[in-house]
Protein backbone atom coordinates (compact mmCIF):
# COMPACT_ATOMS: atom_id res chain seq x y z
CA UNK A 1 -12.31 12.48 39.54
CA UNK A 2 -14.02 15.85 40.56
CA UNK A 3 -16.16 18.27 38.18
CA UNK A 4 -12.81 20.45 38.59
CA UNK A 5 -10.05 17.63 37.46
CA UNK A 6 -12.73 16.94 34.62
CA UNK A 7 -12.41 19.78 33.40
CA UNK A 8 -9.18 20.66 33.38
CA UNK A 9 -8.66 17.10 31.90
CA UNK A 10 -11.25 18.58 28.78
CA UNK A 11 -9.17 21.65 28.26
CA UNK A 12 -5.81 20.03 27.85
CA UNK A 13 -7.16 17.24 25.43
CA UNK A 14 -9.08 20.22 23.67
CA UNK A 15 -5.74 22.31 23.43
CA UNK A 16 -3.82 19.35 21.93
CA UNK A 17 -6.44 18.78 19.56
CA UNK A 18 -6.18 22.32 18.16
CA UNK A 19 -2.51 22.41 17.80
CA UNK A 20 -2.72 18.78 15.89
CA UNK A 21 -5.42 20.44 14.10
CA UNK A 22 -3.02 23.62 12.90
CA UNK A 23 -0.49 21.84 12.27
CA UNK A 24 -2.32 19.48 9.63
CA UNK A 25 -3.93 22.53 8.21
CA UNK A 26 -0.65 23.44 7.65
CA UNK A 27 0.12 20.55 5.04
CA UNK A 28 2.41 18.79 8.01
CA UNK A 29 0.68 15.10 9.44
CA UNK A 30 1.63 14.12 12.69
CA UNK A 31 1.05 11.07 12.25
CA UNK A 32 3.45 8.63 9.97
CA UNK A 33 0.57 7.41 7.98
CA UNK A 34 3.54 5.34 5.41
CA UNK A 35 2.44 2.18 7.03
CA UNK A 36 -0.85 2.14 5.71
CA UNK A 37 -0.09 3.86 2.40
CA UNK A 38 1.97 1.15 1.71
CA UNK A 39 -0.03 -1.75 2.40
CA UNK A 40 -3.07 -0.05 0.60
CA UNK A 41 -0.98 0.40 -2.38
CA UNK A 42 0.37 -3.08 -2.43
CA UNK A 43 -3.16 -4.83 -1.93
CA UNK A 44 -4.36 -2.90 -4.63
CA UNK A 45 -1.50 -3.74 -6.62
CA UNK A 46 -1.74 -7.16 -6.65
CA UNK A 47 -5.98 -7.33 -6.77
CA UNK A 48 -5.52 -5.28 -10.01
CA UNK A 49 -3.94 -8.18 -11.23
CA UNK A 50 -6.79 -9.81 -11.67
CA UNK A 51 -9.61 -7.64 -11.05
CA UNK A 52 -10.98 -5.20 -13.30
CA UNK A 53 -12.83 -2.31 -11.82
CA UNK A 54 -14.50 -2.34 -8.73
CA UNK A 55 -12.36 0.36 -6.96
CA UNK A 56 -14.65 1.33 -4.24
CA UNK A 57 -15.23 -2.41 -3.43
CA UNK A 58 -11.25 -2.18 -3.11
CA UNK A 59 -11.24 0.89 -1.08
CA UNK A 60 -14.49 -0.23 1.50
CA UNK A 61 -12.54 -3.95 2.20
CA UNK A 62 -9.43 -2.33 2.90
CA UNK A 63 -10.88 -0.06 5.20
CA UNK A 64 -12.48 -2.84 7.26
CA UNK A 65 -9.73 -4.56 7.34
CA UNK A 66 -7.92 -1.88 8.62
CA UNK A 67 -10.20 -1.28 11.92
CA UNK A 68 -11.26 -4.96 12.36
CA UNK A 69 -14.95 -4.98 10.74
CA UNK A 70 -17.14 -7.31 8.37
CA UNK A 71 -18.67 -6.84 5.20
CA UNK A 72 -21.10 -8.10 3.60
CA UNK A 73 -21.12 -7.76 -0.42
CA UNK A 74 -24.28 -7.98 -2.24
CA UNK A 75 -24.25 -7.81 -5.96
CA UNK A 76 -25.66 -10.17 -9.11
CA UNK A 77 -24.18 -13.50 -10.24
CA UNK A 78 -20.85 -13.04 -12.19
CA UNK A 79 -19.50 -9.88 -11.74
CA UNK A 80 -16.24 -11.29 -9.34
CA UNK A 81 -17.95 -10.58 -5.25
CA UNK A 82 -16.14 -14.69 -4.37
CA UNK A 83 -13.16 -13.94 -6.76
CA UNK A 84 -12.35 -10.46 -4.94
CA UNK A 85 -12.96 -11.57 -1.87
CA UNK A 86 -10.43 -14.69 -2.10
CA UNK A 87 -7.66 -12.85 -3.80
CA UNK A 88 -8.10 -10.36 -1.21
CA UNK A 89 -6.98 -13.23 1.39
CA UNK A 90 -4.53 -14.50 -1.15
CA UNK A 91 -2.44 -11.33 -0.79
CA UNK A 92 -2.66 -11.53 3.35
CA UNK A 93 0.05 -13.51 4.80
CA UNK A 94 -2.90 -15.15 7.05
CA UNK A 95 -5.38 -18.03 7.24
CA UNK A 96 -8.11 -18.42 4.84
CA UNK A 97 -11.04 -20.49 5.06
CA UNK A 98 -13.95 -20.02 2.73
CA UNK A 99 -17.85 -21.62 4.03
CA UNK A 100 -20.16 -22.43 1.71
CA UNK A 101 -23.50 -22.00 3.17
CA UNK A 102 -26.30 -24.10 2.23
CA UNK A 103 -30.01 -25.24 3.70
CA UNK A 104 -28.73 -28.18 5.84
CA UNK A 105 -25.78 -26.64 7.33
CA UNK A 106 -26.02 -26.75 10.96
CA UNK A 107 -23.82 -24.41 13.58
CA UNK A 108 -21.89 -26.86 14.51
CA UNK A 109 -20.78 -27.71 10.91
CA UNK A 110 -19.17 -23.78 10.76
CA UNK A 111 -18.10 -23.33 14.83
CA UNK A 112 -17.03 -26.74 16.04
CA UNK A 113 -18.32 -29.40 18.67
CA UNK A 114 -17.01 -31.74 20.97
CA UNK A 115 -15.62 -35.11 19.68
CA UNK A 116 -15.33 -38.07 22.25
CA UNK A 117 -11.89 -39.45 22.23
CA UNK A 118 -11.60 -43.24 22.45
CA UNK A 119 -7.95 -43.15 23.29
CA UNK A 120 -7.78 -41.12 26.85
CA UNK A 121 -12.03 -41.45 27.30
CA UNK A 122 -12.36 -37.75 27.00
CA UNK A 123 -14.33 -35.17 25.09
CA UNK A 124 -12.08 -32.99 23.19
CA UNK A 125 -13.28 -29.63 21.10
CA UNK A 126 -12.55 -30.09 17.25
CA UNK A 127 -12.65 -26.36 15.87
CA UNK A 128 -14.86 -25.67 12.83
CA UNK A 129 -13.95 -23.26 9.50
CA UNK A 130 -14.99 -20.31 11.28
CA UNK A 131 -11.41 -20.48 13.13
CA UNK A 132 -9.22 -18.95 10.73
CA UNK A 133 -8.64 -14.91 9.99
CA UNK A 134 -9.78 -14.38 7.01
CA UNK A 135 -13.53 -16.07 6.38
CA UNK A 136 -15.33 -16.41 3.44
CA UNK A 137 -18.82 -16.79 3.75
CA UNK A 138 -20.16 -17.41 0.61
CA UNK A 139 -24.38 -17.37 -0.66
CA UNK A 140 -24.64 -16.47 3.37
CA UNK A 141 -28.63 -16.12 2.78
CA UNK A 142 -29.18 -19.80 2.13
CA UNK A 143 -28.21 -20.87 5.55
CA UNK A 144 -31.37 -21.11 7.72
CA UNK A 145 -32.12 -19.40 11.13
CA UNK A 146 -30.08 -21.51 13.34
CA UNK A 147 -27.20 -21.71 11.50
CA UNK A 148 -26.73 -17.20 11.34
CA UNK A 149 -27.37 -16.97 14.75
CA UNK A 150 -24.34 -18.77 15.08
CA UNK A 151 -22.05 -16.31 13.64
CA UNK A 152 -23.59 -13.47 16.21
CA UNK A 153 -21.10 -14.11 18.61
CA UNK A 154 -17.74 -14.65 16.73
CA UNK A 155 -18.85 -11.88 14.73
CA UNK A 156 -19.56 -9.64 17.95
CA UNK A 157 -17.05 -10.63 20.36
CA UNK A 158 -14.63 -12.60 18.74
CA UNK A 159 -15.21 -15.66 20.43
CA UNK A 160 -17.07 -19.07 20.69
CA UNK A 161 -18.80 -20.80 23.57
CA UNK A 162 -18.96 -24.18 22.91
CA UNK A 163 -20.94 -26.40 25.69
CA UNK A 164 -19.88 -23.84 28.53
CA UNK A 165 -16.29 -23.54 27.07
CA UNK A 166 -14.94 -20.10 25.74
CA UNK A 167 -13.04 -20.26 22.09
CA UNK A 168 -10.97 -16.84 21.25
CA UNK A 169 -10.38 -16.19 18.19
CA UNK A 170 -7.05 -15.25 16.82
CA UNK A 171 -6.72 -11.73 15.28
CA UNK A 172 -6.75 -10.28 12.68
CA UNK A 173 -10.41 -11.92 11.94
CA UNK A 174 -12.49 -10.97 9.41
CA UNK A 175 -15.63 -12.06 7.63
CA UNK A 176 -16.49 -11.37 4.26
CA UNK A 177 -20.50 -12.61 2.54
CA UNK A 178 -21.74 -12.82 -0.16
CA UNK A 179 -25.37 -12.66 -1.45
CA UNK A 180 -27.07 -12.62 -4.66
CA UNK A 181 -30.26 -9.89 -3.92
CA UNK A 182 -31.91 -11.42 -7.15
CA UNK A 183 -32.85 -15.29 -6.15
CA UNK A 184 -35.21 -15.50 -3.73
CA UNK A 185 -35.73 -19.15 -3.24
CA UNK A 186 -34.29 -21.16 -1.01
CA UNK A 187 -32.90 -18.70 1.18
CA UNK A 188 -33.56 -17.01 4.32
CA UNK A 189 -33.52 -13.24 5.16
CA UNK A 190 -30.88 -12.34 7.63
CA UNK A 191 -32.01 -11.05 11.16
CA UNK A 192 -31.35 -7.12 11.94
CA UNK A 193 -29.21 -8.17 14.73
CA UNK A 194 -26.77 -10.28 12.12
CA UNK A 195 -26.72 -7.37 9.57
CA UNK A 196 -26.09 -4.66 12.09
CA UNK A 197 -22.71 -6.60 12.85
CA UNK A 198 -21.70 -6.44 9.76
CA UNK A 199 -19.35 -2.95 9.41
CA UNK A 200 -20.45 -1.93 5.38
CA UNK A 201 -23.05 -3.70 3.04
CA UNK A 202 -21.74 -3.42 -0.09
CA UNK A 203 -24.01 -3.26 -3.16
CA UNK A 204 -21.82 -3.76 -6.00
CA UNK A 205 -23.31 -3.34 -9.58
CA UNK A 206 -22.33 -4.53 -13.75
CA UNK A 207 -18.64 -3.68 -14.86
CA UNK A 208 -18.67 -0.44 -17.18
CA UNK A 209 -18.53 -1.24 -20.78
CA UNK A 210 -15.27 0.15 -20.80
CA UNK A 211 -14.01 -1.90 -17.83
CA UNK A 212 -15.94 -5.37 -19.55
CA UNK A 213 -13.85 -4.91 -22.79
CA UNK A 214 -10.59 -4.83 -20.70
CA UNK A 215 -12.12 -8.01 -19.29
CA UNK A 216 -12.52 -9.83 -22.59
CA UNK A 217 -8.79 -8.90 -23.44
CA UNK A 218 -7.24 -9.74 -19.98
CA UNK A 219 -8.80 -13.59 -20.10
CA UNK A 220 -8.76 -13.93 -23.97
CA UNK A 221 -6.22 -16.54 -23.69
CA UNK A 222 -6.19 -17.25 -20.16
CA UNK A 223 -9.61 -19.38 -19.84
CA UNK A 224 -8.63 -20.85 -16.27
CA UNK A 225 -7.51 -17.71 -15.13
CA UNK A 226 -3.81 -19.16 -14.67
CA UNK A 227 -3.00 -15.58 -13.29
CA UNK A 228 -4.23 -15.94 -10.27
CA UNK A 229 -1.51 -17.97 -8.09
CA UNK A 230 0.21 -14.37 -9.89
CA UNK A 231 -1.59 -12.70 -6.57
CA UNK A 232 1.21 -12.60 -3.62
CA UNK A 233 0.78 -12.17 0.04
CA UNK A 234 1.64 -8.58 0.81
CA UNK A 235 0.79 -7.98 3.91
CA UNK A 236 0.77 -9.48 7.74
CA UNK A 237 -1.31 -9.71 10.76
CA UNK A 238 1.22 -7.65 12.21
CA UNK A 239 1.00 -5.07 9.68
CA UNK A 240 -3.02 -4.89 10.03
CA UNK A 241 -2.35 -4.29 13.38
CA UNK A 242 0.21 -1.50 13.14
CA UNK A 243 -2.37 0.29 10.88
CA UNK A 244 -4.93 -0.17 13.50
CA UNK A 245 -3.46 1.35 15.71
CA UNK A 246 -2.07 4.69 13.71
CA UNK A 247 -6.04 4.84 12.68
CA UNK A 248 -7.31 5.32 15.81
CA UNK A 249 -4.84 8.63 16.42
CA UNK A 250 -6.27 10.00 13.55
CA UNK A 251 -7.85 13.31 14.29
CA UNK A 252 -11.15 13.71 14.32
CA UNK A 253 -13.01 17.15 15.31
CA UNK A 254 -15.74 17.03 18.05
CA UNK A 255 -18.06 19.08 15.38
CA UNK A 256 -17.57 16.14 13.29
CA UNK A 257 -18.48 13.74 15.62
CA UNK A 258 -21.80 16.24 16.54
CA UNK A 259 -22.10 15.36 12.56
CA UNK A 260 -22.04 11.84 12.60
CA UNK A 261 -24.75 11.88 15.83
CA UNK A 262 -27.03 14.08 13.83
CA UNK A 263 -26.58 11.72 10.55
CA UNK A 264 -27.80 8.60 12.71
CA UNK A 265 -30.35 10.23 14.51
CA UNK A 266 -32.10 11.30 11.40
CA UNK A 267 -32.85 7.62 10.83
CA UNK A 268 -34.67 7.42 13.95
CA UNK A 269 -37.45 10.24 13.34
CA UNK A 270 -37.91 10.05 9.62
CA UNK A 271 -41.35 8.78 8.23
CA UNK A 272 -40.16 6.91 5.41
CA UNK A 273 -38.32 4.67 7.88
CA UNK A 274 -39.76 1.56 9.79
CA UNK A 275 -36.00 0.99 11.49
CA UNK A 276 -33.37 3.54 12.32
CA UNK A 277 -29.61 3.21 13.18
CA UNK A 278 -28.52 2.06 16.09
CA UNK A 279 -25.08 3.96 18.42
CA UNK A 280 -23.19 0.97 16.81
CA UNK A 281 -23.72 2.68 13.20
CA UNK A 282 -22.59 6.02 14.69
CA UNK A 283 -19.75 4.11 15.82
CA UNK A 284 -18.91 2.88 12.43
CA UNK A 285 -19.45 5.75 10.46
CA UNK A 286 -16.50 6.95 12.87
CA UNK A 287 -14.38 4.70 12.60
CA UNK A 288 -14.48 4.19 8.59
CA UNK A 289 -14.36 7.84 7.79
CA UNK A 290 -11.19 7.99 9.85
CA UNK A 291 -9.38 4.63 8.16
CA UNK A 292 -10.66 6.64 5.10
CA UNK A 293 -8.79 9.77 5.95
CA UNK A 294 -5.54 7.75 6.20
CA UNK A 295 -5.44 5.82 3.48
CA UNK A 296 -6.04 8.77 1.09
CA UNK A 297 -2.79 10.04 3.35
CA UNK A 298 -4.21 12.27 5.86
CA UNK A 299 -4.13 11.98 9.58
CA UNK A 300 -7.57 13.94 10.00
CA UNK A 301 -11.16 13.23 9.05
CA UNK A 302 -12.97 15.72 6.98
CA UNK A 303 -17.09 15.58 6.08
CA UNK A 304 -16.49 14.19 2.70
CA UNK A 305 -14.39 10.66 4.15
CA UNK A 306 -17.98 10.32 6.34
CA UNK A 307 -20.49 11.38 3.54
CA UNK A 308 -18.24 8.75 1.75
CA UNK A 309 -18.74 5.52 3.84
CA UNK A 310 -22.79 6.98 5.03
CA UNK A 311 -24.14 4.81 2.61
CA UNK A 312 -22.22 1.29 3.05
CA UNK A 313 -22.50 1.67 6.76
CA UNK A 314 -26.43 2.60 6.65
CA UNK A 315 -28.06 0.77 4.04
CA UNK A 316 -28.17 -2.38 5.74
CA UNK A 317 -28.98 -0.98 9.22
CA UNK A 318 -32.31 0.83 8.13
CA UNK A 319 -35.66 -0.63 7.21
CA UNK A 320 -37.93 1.66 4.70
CA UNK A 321 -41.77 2.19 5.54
CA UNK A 322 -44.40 -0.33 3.74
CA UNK A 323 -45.39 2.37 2.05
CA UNK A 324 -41.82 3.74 0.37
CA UNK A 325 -41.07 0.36 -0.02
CA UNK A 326 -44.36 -0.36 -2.01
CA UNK A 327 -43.47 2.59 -3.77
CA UNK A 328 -40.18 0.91 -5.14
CA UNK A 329 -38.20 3.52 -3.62
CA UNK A 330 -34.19 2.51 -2.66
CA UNK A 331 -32.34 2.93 0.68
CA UNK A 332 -29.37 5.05 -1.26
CA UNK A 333 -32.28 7.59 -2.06
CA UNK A 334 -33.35 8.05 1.87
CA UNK A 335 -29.77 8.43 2.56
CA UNK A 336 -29.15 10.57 -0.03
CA UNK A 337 -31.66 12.81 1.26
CA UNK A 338 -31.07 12.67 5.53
CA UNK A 339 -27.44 14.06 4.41
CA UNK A 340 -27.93 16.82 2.68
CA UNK A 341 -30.55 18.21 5.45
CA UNK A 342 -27.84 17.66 8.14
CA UNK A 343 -25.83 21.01 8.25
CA UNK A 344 -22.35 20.22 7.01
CA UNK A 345 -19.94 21.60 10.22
CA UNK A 346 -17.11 24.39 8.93
């Protein structure tokens, strides 16, 4: 393609961009966004069962689900990170397999190995837990070195090599873990290169006292929490991928995506960072803020849906200076701060 076809090329995608752009300013979507208003809807309707709360947890899952990314949830003992997680898989027509990781769990024990069979003399692969679509990885800091850099290439690329031999996974897969950011021993600090795969950290915090009292009065008389086989599959692989694909048609402005550059690059020159963002942050700031966009019903992105989802998808992917850490000082704060110096486009 010549400098000439190029552009020409530029100019037509730049023309139908404007007229999608009038005519959602005009209140009209061109996009039929019902698909994922529905499923949204229904997957909240059926955690709400159950859960109590925790609405942007709700919102951030869904959302990764929606374009195919992992999460990793981070909050205190007891305030429902394994129960959400579950029930979220419990209304997904899809398979479920939950991993509890521990100090002598070994790769093998979560990706498979080669069994010899007696009866034709051959080697044959048994698949681990890790072979399912929806995976629960739960306390995934207590597994050692070894055993995390085992998940970097099913998380990565969606497939296992196994002595030479190439696994796919089926889709949708997604992998939700849990850690408790309060007990320190016995666990093991995951590498930069695990965390960066992982599309939103999610630092989830006590129930309001509000929410705990509604708590206390849903589970009164329900000790064994009896309610939960209440929780019906909603949705379908086939469904996640329709919404995938309406997602990526949503429309999102070039000055927007100058935005999201600028956001990420500001963790790369700032003194109270050690570690900036890498392009697979800007990357998932984009794609978020645009499954954002349609599940509050819109088929465009605007610079609230990607001030929105900054935080989840940089927390994890930054590492503060000695000296701000020292100082006690939190990642949201940084953030906070890198945003609004970052001229919001009109």
């Amino acid at each position: 393609m010549d400098l000439e076809e190029y552009n020409k090329l530029k100019a037509e995608e730049q023309s139908q961009s404007e007229q999608m752009e009038q005519q959602s300013s005009w209140g009209v979507n061109r996009l039929d966004l019902s698909a994922i208003t529905k499923a949204s809807n229904d997957l909240r309707t059926e955690l709400k069962k159950i859960i109590v709360g925790q609405d942007e947890l709700m919102d951030l899952l869904l959302a990764s689900i929606f374009i195919g990314g992992h999460v990793l949830i981070e909050g205190v003992p007891g305030i429902a990170k394994t129960l959400t997680a579950k029930l979220m898989a419990q209304a997904m027509s899809a398979g479920f397999s939950r991993i509890q990781f521990t100090p002598d769990l070994m790769p093998t024990d979560v990706l498979g190995t080669n069994v010899f069979n007696v009866k034709n003399s051959e080697f044959e692969f048994k698949k681990g837990p890790i072979f399912s679509n929806i995976i629960l990885i739960d306390e995934i800091n207590r597994a050692p070195a070894k055993t995390q850099a085992a998940l970097f290439e099913v998380m990565e690329e969606y497939q296992v090599t196994i002595d030479g031999s190439t696994y796919l996974m089926t889709q949708p897969f997604f992998v939700i873990a849990t850690q408790n950011p309060i007990e320190q021993e016995g666990t093991y600090k995951l590498p930069e290169a695990q965390l960066d795969r992982f599309l939103f950290k999610i630092n989830i915090d006590y129930p309001k006292l509000e929410e705990e009292k509604i708590i206390l009065q849903k589970f009164k008389n329900d000790f064994r929490m009896d309610k939960k086989p209440q929780v019906n599959p909603v949705i379908t692989a086939d469904i996640i991928q329709k919404c995938q694909a309406i997602i990526e048609k949503v429309l999102i402005k070039d000055s927007l995506l100058d935005y999201i550059a600028e956001i990420v690059h500001s963790t790369r020159n700032n003194g109270d960072l050690f570690l900036g963002a890498s392009p697979r942050a800007s990357l998932a700031l984009m794609k978020a803020s645009k499954a954002i966009a349609a599940m509050e019903g819109r088929d465009f992105v605007t610079p609230e849906d990607i001030q929105y989802v900054a935080y989840p998808v940089l927390n994890h992917r930054i590492i503060l200076s000695p000296e701000r850490e020292m100082e006690g000082v939190e990642s949201r704060e940084i953030i906070s701060e890198m945003i609004k110096k970052v001229e919001v486009p009109r």
